[in-house]
PDB file of N, CA and C in Angstrom:
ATOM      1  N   UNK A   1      34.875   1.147 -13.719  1.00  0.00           N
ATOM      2  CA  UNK A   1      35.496   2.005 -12.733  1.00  0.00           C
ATOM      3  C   UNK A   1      34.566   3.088 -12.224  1.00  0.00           C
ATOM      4  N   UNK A   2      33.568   3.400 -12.872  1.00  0.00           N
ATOM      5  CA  UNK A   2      32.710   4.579 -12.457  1.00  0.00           C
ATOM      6  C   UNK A   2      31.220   4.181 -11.659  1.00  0.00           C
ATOM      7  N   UNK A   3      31.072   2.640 -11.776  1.00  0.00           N
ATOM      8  CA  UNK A   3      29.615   2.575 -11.094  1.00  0.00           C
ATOM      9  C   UNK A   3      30.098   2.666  -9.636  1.00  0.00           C
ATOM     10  N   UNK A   4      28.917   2.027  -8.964  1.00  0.00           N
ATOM     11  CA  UNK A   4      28.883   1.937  -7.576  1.00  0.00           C
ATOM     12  C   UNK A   4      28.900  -0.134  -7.143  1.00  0.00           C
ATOM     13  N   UNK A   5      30.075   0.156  -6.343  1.00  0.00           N
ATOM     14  CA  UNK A   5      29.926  -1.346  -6.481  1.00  0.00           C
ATOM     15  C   UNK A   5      28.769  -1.563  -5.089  1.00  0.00           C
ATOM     16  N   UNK A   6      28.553  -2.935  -4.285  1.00  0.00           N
ATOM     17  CA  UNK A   6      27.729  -3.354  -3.844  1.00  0.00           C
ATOM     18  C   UNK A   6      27.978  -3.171  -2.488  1.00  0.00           C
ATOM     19  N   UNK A   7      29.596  -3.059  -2.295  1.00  0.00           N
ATOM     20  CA  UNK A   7      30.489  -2.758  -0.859  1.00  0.00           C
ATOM     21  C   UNK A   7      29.854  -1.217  -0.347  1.00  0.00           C
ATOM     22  N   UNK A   8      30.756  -0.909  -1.480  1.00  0.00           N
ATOM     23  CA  UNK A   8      30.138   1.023  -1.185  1.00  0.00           C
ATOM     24  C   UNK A   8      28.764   1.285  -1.455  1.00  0.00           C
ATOM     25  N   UNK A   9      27.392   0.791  -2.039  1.00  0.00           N
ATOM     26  CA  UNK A   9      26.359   0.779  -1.023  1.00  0.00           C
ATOM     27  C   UNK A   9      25.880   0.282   0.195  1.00  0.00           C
ATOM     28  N   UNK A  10      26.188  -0.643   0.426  1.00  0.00           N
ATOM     29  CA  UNK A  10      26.487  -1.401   2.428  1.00  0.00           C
ATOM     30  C   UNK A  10      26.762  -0.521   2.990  1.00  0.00           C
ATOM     31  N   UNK A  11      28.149   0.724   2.800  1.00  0.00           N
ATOM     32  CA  UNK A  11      28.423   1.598   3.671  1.00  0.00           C
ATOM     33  C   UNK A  11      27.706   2.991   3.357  1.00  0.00           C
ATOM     34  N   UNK A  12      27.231   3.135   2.667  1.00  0.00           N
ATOM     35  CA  UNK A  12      26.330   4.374   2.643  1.00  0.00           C
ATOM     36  C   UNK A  12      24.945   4.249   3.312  1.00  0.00           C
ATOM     37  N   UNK A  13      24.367   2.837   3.268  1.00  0.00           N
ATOM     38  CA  UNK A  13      23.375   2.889   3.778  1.00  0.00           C
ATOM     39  C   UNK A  13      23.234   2.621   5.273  1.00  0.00           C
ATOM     40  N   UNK A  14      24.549   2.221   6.182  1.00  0.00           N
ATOM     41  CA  UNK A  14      24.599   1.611   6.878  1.00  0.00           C
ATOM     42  C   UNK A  14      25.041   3.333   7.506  1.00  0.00           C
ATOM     43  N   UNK A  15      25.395   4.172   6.542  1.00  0.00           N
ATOM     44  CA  UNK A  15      25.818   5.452   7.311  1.00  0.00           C
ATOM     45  C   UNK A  15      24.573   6.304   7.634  1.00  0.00           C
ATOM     46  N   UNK A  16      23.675   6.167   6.399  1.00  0.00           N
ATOM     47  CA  UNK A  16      22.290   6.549   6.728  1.00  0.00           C
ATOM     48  C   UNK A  16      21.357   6.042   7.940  1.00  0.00           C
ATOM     49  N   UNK A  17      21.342   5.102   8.460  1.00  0.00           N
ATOM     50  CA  UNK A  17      20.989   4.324   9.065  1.00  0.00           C
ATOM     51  C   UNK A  17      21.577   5.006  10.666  1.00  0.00           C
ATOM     52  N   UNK A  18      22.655   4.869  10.700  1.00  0.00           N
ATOM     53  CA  UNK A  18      23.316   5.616  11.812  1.00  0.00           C
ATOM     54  C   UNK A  18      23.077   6.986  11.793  1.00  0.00           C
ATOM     55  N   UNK A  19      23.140   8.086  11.257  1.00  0.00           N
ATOM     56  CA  UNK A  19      22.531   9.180  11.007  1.00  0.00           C
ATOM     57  C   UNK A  19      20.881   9.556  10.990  1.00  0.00           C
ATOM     58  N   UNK A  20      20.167   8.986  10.675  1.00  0.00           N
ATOM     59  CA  UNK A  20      18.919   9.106  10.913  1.00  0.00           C
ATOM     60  C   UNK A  20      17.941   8.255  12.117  1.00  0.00           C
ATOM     61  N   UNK A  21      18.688   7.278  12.219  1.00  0.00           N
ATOM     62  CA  UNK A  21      17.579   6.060  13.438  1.00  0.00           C
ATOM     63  C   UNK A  21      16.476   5.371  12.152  1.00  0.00           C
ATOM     64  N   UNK A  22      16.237   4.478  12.232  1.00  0.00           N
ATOM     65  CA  UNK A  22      14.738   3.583  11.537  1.00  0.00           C
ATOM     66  C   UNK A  22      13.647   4.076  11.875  1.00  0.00           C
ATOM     67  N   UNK A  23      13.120   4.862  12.930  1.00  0.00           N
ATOM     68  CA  UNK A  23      12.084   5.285  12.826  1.00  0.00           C
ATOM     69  C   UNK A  23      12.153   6.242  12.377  1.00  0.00           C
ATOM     70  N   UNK A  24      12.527   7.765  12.203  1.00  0.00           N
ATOM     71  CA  UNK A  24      12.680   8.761  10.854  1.00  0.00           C
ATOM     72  C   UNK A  24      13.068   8.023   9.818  1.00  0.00           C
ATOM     73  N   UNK A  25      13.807   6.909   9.200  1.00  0.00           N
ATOM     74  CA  UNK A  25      13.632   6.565   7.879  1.00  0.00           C
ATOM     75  C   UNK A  25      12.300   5.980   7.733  1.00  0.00           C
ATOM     76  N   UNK A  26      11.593   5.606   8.944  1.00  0.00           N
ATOM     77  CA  UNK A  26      10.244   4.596   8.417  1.00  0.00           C
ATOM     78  C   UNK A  26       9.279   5.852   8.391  1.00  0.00           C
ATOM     79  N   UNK A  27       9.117   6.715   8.881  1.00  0.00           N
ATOM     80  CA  UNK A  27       9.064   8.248   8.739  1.00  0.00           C
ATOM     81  C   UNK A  27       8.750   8.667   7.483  1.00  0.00           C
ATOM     82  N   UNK A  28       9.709   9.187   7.020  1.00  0.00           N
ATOM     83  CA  UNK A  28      10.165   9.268   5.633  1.00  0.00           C
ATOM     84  C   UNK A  28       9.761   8.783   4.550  1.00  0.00           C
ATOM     85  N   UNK A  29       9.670   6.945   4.715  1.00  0.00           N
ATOM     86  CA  UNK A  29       9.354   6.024   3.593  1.00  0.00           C
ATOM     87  C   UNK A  29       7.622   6.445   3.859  1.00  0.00           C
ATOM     88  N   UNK A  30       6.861   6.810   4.547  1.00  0.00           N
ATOM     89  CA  UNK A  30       5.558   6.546   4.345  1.00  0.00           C
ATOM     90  C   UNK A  30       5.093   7.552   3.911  1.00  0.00           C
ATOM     91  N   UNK A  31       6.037   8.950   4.545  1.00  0.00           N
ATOM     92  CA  UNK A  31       5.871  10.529   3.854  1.00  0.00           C
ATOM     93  C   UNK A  31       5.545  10.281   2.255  1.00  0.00           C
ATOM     94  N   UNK A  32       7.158   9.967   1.398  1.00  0.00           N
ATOM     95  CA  UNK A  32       7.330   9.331   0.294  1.00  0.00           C
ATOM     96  C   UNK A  32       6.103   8.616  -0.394  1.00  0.00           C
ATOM     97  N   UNK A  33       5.867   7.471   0.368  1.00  0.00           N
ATOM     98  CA  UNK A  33       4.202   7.090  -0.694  1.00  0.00           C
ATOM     99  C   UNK A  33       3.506   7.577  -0.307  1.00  0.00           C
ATOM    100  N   UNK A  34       3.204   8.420   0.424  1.00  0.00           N
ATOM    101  CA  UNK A  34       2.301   8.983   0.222  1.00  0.00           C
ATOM    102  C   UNK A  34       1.798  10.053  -0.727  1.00  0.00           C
ATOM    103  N   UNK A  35       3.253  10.683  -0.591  1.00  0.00           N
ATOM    104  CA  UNK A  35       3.363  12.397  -1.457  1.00  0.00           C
ATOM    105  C   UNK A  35       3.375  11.028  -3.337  1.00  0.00           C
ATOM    106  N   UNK A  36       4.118   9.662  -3.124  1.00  0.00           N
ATOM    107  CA  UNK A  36       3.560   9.347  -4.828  1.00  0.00           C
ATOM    108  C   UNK A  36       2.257   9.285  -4.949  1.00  0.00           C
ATOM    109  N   UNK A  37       1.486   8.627  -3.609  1.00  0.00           N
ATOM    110  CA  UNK A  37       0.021   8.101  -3.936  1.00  0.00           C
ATOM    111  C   UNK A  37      -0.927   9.646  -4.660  1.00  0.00           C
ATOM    112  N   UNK A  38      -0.986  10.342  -4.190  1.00  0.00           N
ATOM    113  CA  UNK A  38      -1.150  11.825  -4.018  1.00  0.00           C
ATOM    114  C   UNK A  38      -0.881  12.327  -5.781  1.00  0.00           C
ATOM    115  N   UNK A  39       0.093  11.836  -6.094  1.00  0.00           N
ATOM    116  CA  UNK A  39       0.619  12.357  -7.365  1.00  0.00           C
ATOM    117  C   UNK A  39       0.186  11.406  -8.559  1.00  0.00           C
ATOM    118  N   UNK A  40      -0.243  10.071  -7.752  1.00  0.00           N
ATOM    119  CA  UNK A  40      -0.860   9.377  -9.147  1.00  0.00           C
ATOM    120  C   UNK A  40      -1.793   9.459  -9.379  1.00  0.00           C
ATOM    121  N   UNK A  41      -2.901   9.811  -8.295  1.00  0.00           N
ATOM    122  CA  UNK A  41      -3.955  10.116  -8.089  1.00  0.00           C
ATOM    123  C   UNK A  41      -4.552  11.604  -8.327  1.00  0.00           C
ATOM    124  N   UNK A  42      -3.412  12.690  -8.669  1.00  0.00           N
ATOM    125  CA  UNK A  42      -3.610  14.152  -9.274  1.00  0.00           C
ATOM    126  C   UNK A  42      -4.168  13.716 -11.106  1.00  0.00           C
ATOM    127  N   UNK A  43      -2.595  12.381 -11.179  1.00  0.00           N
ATOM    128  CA  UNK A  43      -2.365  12.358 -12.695  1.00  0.00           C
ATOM    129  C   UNK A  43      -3.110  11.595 -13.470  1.00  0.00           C
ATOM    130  N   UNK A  44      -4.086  10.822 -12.461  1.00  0.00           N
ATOM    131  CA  UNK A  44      -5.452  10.237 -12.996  1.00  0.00           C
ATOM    132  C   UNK A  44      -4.966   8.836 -13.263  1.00  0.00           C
ATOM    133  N   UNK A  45      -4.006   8.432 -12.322  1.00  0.00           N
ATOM    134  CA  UNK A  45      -3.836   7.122 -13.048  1.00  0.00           C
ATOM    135  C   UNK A  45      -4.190   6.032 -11.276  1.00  0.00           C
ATOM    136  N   UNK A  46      -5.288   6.246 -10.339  1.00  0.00           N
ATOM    137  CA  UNK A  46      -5.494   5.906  -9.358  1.00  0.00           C
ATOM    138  C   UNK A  46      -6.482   5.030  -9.615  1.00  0.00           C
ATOM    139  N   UNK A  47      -6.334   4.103 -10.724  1.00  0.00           N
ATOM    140  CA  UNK A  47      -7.368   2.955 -11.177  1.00  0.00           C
ATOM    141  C   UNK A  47      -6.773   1.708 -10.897  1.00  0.00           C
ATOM    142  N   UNK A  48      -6.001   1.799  -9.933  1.00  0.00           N
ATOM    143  CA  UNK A  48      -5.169   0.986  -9.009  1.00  0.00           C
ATOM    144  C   UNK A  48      -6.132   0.010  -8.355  1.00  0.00           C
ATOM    145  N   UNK A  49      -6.160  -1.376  -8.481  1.00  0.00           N
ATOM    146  CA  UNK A  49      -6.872  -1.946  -7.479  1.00  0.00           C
ATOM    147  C   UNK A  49      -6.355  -2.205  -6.204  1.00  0.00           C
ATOM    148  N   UNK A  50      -5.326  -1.560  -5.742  1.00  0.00           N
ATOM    149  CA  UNK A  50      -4.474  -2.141  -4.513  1.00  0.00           C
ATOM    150  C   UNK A  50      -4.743  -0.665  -3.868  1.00  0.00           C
ATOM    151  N   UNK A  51      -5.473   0.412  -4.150  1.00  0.00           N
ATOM    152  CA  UNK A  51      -5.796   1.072  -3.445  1.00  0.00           C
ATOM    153  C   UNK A  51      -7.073   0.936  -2.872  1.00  0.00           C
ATOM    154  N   UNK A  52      -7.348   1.282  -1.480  1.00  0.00           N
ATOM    155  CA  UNK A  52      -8.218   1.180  -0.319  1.00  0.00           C
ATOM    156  C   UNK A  52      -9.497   1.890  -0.889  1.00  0.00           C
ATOM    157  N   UNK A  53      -9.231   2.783  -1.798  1.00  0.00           N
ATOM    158  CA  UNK A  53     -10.618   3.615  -2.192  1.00  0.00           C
ATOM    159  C   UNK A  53     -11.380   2.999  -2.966  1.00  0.00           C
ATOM    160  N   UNK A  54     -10.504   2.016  -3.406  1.00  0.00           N
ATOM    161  CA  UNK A  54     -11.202   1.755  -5.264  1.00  0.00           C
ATOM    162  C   UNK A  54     -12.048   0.342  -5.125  1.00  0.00           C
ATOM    163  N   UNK A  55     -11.517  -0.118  -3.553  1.00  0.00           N
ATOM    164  CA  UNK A  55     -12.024  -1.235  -3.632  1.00  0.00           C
ATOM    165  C   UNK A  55     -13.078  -1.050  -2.751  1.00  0.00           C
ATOM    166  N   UNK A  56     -14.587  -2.296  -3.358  1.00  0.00           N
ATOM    167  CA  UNK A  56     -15.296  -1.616  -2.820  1.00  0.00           C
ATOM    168  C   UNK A  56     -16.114  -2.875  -1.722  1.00  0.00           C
ATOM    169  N   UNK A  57     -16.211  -2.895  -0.381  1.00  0.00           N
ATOM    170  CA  UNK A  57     -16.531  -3.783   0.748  1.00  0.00           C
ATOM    171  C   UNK A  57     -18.073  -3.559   0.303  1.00  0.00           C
ATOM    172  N   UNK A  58     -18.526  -5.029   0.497  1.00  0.00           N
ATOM    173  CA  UNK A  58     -20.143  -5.452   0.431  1.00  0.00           C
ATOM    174  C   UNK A  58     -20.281  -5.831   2.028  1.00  0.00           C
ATOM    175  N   UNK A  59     -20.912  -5.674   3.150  1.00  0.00           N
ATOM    176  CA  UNK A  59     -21.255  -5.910   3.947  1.00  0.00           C
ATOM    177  C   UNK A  59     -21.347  -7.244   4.218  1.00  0.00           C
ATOM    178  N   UNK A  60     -21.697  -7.747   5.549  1.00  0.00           N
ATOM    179  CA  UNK A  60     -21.788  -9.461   5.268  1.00  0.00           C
ATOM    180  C   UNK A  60     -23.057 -10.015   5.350  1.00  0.00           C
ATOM    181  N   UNK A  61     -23.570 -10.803   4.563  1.00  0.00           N
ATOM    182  CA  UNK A  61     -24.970 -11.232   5.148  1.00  0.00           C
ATOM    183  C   UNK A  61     -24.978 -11.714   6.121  1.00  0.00           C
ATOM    184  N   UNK A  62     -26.370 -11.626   6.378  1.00  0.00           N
ATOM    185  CA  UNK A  62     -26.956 -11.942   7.548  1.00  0.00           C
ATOM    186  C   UNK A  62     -27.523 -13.181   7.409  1.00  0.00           C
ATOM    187  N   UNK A  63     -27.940 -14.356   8.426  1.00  0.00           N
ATOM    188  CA  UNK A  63     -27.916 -15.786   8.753  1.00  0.00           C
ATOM    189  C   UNK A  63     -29.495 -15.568   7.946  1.00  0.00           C
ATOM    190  N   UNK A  64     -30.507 -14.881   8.396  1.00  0.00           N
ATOM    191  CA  UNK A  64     -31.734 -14.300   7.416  1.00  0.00           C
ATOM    192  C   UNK A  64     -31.717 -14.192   6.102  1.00  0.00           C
ATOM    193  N   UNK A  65     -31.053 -13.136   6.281  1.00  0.00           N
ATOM    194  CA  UNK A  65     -30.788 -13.105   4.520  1.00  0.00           C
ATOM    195  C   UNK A  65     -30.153 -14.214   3.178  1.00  0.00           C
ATOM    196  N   UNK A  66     -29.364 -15.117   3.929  1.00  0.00           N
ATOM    197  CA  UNK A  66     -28.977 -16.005   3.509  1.00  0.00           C
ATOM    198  C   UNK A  66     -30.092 -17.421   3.519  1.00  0.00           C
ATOM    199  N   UNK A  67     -30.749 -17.564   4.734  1.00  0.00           N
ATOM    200  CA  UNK A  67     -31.831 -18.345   4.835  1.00  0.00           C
ATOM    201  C   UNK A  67     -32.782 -18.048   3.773  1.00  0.00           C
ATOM    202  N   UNK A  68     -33.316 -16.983   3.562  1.00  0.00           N
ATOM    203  CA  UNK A  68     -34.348 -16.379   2.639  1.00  0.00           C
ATOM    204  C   UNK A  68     -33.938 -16.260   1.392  1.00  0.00           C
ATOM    205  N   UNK A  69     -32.923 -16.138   1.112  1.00  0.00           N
ATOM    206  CA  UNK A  69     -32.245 -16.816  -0.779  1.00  0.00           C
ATOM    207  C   UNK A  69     -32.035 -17.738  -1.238  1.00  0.00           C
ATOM    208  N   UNK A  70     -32.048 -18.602  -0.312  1.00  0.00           N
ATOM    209  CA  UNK A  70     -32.267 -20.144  -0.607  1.00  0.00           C
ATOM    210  C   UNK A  70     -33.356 -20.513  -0.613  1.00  0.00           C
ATOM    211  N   UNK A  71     -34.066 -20.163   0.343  1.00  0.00           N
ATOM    212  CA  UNK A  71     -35.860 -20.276  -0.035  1.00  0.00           C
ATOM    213  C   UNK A  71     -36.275 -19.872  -1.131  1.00  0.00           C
ATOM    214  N   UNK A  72     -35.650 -18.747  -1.821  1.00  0.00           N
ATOM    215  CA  UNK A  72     -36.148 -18.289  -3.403  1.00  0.00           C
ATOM    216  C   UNK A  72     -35.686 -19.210  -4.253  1.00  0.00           C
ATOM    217  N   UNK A  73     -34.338 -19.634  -4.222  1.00  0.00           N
ATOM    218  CA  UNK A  73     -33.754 -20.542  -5.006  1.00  0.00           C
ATOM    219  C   UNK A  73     -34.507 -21.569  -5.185  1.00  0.00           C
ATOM    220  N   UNK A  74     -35.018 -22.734  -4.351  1.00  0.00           N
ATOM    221  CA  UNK A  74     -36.037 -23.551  -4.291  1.00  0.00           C
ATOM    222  C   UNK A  74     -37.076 -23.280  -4.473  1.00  0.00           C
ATOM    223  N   UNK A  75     -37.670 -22.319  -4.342  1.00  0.00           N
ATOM    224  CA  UNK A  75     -39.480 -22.207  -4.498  1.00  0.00           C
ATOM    225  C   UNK A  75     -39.085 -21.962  -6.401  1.00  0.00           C
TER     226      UNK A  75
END
């Protein structure tokens, strides 16, 4: 008798929804991770590989550079 059944979240969110518009909730939701990203990253736990910082881009070789490592490989 005391939870929340599945009806009466449909209508709460569907009231939110009408009350705010989707773009202030999409607003909101990115505010939100951000202010967590921010906070995991205070609390030292940003050893996340799904963050953009941590990962780290190698450039692409070049048609040269790739030609010329195979020449080492063989010689």
């Amino acid at each position: 008798m005391g939870g929340i059944g599945i009806w009466q979240l449909v209508i709460v969110l569907l009231i939110v929804f009408l009350l705010f518009g989707t773009k202030r909730l999409k607003g909101l939701g990115s505010d939100v991770g951000e202010a967590i990203q921010g906070f995991r990253k205070s609390m030292g736990g940003a050893d996340d590989a799904d963050t953009p910082s941590a990962q780290v881009q190698q450039p692409p070789l070049s048609a040269q550079v790739v030609q010329q490592q195979h020449a080492d490989r063989q010689a």
